[in-house]
Protein backbone atom coordinates (compact mmCIF):
# COMPACT_ATOMS: atom_id res chain seq x y z
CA UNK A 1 -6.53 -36.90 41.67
CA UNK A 2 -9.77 -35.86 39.94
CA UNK A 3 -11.13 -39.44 40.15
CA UNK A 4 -11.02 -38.78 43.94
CA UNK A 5 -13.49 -35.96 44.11
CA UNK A 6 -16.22 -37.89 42.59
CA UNK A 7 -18.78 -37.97 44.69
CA UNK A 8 -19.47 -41.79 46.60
CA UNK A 9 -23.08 -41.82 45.88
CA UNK A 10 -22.37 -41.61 42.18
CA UNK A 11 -21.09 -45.07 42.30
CA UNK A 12 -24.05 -46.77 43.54
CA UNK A 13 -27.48 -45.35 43.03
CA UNK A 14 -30.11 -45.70 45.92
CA UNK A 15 -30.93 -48.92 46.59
CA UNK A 16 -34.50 -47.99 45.36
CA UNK A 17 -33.78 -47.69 41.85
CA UNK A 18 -32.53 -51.19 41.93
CA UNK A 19 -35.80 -52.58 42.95
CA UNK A 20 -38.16 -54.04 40.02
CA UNK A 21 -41.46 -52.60 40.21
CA UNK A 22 -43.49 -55.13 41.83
CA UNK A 23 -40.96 -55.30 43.78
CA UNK A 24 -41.29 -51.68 44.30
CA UNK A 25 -45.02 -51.48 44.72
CA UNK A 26 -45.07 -54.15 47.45
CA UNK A 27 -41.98 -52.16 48.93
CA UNK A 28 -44.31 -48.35 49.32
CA UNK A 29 -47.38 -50.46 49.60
CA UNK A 30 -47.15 -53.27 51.71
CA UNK A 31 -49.51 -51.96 54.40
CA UNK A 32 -52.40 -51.35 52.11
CA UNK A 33 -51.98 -54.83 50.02
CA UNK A 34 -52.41 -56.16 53.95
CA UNK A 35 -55.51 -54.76 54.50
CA UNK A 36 -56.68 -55.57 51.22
CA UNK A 37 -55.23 -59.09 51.77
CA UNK A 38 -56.84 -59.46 55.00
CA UNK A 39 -60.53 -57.90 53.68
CA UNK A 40 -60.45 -60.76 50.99
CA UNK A 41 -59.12 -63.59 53.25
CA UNK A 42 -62.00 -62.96 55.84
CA UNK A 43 -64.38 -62.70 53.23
CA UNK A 44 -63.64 -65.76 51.48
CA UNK A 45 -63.53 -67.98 54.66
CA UNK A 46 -66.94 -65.97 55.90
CA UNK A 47 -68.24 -64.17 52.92
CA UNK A 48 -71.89 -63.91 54.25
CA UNK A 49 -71.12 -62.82 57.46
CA UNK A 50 -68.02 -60.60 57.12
CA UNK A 51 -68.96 -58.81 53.92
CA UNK A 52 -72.54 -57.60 54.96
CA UNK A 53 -73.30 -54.18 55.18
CA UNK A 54 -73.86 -54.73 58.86
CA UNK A 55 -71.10 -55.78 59.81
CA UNK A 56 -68.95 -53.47 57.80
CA UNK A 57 -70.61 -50.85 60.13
CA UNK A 58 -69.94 -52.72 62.37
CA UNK A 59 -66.23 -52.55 61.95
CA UNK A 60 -66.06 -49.10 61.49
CA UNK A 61 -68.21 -48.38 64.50
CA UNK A 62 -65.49 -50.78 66.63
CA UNK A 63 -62.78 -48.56 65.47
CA UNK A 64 -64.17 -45.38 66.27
CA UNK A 65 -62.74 -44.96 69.52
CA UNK A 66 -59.07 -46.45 68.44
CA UNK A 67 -59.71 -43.91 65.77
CA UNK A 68 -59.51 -40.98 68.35
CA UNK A 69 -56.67 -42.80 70.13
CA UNK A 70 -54.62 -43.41 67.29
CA UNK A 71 -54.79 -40.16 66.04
CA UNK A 72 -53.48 -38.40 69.45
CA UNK A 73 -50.89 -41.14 69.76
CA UNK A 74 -50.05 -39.57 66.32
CA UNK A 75 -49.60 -36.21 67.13
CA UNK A 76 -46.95 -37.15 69.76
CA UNK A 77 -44.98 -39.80 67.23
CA UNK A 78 -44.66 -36.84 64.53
CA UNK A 79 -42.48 -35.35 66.92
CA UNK A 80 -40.20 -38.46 67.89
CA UNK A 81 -42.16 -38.88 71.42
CA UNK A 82 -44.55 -41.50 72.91
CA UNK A 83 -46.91 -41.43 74.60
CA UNK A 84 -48.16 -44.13 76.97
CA UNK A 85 -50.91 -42.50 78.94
CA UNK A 86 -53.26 -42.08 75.84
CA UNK A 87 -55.70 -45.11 76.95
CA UNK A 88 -55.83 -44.42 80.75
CA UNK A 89 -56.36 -40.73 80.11
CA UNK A 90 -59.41 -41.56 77.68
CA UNK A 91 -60.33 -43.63 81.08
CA UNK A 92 -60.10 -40.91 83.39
CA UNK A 93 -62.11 -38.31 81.32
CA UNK A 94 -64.65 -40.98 80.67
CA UNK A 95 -64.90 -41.50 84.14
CA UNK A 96 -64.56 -37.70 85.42
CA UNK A 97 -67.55 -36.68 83.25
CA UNK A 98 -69.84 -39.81 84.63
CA UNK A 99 -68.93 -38.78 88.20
CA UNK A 100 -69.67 -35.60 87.82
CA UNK A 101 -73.20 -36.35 85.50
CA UNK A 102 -74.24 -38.34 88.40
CA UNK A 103 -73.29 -35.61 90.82
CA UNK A 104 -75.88 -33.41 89.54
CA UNK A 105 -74.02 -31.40 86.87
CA UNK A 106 -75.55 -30.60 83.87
CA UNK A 107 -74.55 -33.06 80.98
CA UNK A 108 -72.54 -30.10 78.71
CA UNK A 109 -70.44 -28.72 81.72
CA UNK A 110 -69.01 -32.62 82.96
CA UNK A 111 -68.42 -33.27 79.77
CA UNK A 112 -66.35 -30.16 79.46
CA UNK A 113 -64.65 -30.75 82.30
CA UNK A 114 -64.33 -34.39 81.46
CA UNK A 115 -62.30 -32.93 78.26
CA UNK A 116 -60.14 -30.37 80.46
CA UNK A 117 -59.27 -33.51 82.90
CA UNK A 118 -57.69 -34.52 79.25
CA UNK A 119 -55.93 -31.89 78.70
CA UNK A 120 -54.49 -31.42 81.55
CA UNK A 121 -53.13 -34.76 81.69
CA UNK A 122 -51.38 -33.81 78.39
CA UNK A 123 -50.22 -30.63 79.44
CA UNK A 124 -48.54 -32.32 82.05
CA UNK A 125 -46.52 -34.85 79.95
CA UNK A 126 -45.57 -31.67 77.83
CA UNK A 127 -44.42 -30.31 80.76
CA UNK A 128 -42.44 -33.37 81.96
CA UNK A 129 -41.21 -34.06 78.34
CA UNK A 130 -40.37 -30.98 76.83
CA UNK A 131 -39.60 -28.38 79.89
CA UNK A 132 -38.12 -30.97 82.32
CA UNK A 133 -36.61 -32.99 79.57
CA UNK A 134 -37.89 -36.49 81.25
CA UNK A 135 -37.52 -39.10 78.65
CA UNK A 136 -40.96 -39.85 76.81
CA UNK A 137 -41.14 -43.36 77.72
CA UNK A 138 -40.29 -42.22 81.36
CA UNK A 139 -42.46 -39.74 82.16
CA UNK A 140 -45.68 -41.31 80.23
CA UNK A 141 -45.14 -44.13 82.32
CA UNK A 142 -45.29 -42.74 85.18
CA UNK A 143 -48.09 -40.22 84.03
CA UNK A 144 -50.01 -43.82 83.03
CA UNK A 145 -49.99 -45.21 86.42
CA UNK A 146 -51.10 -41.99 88.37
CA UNK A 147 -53.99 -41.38 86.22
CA UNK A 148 -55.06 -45.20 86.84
CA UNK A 149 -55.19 -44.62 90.14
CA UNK A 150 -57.03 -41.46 89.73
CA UNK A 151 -59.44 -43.19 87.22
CA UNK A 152 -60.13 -45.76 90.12
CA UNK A 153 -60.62 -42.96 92.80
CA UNK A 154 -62.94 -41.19 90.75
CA UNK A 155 -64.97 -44.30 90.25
CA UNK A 156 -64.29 -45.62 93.78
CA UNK A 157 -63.69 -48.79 92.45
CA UNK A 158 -67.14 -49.55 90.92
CA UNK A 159 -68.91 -49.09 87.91
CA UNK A 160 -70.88 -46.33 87.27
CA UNK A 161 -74.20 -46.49 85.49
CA UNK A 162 -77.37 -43.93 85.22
CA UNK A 163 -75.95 -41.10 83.21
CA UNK A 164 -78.62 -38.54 81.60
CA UNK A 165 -80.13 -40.21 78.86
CA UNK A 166 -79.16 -36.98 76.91
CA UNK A 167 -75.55 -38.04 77.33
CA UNK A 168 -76.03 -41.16 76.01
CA UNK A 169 -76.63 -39.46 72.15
CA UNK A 170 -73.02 -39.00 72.05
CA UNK A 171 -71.64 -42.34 71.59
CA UNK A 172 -75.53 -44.24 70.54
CA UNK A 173 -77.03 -41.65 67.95
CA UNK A 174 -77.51 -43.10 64.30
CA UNK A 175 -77.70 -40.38 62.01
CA UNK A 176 -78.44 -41.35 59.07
CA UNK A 177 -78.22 -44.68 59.71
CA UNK A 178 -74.38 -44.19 61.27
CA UNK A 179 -73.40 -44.63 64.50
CA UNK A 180 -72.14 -41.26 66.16
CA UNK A 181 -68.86 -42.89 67.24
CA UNK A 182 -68.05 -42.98 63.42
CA UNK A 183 -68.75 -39.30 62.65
CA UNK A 184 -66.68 -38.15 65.74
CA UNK A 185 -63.35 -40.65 64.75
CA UNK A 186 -64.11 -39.27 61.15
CA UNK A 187 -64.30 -35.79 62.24
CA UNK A 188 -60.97 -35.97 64.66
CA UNK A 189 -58.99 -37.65 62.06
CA UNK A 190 -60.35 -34.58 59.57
CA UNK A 191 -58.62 -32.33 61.77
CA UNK A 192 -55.93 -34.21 62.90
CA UNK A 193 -55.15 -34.39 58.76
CA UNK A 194 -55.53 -30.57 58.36
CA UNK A 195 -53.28 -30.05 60.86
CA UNK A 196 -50.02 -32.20 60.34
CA UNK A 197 -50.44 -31.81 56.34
CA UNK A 198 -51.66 -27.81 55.74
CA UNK A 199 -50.69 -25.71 58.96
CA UNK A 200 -47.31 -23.77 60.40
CA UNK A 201 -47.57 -26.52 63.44
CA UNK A 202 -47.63 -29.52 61.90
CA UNK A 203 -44.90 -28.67 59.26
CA UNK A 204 -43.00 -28.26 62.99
CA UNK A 205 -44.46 -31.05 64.40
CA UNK A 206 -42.34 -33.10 61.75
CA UNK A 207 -39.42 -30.80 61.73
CA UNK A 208 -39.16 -31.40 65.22
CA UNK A 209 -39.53 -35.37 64.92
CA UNK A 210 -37.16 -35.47 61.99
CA UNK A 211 -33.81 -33.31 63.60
CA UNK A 212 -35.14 -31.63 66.43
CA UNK A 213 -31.65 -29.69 66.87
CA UNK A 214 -32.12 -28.68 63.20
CA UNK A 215 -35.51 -27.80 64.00
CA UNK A 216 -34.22 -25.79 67.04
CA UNK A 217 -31.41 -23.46 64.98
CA UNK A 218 -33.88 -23.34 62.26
CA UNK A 219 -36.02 -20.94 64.26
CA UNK A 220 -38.43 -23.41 65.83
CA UNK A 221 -39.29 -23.80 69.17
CA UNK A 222 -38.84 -27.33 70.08
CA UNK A 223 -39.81 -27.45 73.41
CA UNK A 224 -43.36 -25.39 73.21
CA UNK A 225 -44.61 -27.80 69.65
CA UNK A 226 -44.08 -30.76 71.88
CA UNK A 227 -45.81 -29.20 75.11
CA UNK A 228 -48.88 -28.75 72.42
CA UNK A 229 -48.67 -32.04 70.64
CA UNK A 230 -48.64 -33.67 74.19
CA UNK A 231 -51.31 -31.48 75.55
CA UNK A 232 -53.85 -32.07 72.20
CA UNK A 233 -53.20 -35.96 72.39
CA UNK A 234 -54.42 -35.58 75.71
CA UNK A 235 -57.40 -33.55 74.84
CA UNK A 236 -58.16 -36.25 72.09
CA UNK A 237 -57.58 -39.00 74.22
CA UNK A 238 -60.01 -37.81 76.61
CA UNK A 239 -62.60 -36.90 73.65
CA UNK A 240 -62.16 -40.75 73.42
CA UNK A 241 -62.79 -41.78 76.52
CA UNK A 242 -66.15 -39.99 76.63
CA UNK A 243 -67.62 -41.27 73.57
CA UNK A 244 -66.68 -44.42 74.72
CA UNK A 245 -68.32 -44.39 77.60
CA UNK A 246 -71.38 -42.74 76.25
CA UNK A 247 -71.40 -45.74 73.58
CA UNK A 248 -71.17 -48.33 76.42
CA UNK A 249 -73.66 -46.73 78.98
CA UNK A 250 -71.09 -47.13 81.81
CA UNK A 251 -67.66 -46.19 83.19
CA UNK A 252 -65.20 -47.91 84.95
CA UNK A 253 -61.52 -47.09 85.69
CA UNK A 254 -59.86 -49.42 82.85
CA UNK A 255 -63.02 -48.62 80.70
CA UNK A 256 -60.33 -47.26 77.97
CA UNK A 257 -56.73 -48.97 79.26
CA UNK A 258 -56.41 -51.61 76.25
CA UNK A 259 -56.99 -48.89 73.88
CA UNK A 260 -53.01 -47.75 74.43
CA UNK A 261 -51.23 -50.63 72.96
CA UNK A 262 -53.69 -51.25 69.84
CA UNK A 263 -52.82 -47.19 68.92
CA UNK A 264 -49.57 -47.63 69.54
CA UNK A 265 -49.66 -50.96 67.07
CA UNK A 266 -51.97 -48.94 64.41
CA UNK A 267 -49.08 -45.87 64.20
CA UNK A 268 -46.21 -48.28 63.48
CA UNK A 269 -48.03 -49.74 60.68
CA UNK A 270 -49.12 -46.34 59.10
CA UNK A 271 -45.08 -45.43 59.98
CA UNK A 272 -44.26 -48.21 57.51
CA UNK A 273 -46.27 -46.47 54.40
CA UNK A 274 -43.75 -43.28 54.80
CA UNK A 275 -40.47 -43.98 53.31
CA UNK A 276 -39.18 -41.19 56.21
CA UNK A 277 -40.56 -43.55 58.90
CA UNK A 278 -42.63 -41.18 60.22
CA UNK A 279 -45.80 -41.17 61.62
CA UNK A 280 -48.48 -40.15 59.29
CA UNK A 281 -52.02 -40.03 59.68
CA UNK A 282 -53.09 -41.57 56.38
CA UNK A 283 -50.84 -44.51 57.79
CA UNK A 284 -52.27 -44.45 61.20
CA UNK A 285 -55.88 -45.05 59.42
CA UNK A 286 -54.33 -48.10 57.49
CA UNK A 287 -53.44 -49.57 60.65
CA UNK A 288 -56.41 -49.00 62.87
CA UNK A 289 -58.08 -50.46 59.82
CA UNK A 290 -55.60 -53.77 59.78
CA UNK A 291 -56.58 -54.35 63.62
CA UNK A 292 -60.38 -53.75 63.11
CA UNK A 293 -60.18 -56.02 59.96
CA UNK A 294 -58.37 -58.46 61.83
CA UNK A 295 -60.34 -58.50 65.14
CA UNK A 296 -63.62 -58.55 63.32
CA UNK A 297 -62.90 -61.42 60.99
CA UNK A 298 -61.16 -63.53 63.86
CA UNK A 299 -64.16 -63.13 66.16
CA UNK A 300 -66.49 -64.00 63.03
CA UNK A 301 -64.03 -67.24 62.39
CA UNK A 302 -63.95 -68.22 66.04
CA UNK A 303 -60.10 -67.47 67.22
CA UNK A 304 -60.37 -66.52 70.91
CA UNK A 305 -59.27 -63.11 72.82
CA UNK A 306 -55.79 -64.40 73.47
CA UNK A 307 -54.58 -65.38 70.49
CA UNK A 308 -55.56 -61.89 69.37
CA UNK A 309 -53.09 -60.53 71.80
CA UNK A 310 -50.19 -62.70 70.30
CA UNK A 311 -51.14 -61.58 67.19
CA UNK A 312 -51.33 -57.76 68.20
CA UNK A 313 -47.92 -58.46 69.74
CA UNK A 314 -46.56 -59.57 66.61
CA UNK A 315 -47.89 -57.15 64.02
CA UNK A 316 -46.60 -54.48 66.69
CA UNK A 317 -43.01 -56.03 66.07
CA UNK A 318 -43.39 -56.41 63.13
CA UNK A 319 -44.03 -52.65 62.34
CA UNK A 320 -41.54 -51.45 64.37
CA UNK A 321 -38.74 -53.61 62.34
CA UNK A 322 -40.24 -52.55 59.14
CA UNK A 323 -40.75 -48.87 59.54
CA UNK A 324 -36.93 -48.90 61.16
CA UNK A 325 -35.86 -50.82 57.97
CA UNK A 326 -37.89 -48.45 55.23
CA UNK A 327 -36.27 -45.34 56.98
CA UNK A 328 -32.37 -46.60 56.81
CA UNK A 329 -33.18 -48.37 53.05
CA UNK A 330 -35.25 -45.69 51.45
């Protein structure tokens, strides 16, 4: 009878252990070796091109504004939600701070309320999500198309053009020698860090994402941390959709749109870092660096816009059945 109380995982260690060490390495640090993988590929096939200084700024500075995405799409994952309004709500706060530029206001005050049209948006999906208990998927959907159609009634349509020329500093500044895109994706991911890895709400962020019933008897209040992680992607997205539109001198209503998917594709490869499966900043940065890397190096070797999208399509996949694997085999 004693043999029966021995406990089951004493029979066969985690699978883990059994792994060699390269074996091992490859396992935790797949994502990384891709990037690095990817960096030497495109540098080999285009050495002069891709590996300049120039154009390594100019990677960074393409990523700035999937930086800012990624990182509010992150704030929702951590909690087990999703959020698919991220890219037209950077469009819509783009495009509510040009409107309102070219209306007369002064440059600080749209801008301001282009954030708050942000936030709002992401209070909303809180609301729907976590007080109304409208599945993530559902509600973001439907949260996606109504702010397109606002994004193309604020525009009427058109594109606008002839912002202040003081707006423009936002997203076309080079301080020393940077563009200001760059320093605002570095700064939001700064915080976005801070916040999920040192403070009270982003230890509950991931409570809530691992067991959110656990969470819930364990004191925490499930329902108001994912009104706020909602409601901050928002306000990030939007900080987004203004730089953008600062960097590109114009607004339109999809200005931002395409930005949703390529977040969405940069979280599930940082989720595949984490043996939890769990969003992760650090991760998120690994992936919007494997996209940049990628885009970047096929543009410089001459692969057209579509088979980009297959390939976006696939890493997405591809992340998703990794990152599920890691967190049932780790």
């Amino acid at each position: 009878m004693a043999t029966a109380t021995v406990p089951e995982a004493s029979a066969a260690p985690p699978l883990a252990e059994k792994r060699p060490p390269l074996v091992q390495m490859v396992w935790q640090g797949g994502t990384i070796i891709a990037l690095v993988a990817l960096i030497l590929i495109f540098g080999v096939l285009n050495p002069t091109a891709f590996l300049s200084l120039g154009n390594l700024t100019n990677v960074l500075a393409q990523v700035a504004i999937l930086t800012i995405i990624a990182a509010a799409q992150t704030m929702v994952m951590v909690t087990g939600h999703f959020d698919l309004s991220v890219g037209t709500t950077a469009t819509l706060s783009g495009a509510t701070a040009s409107a309102l530029m070219l209306s007369g206001l002064p440059v600080p005050v749209a801008i301001l309320l282009g954030l708050a049209a942000g936030l709002v948006v992401g209070m909303i999906n809180g609301l729907l999500v976590a007080y109304l208990k409208i599945s993530a998927i559902v509600a973001t959907l439907a949260t996606m198309t109504t702010v397109g159609g606002l994004a193309f009634i604020v525009t009427d349509g058109t594109t606008l053009y002839g912002m202040p020329e003081s707006f423009f500093w936002i997203g076309q500044a080079r301080p020393l020698g940077l563009p200001m895109p760059i320093l605002f994706a570095a700064a939001v991911a700064l915080v976005v860090w801070v916040v999920l890895r040192y403070t009270t709400i982003g230890r509950r962020w991931y409570a809530v994402g691992g067991n959110a019933e656990v969470a819930r008897l364990s004191g925490v209040s499930v329902r108001r941390n994912v009104f706020w992680a909602f409601a901050l992607a928002g306000l990030a997205s939007g900080l987004g959709g203004i730089v953008l539109v600062s960097r590109l001198s114009s607004a339109s209503a999809t200005s931002a749109n395409d930005y949703m998917m390529l977040a969405v594709a940069a979280v599930f490869l940082g989720m595949t870092i984490a043996n939890s499966g769990q969003a992760n900043l650090g991760g998120t940065l690994v992936g919007v660096g494997i996209i940049g890397v990628l885009q970047n190096g096929l543009n410089i070797v001459g692969v057209n816009t579509y088979v980009q999208q297959v390939l976006t399509g696939v890493i997405i996949v591809g992340a998703v059945l990794l990152s599920s694997f890691k967190s049932k085999h780790s």
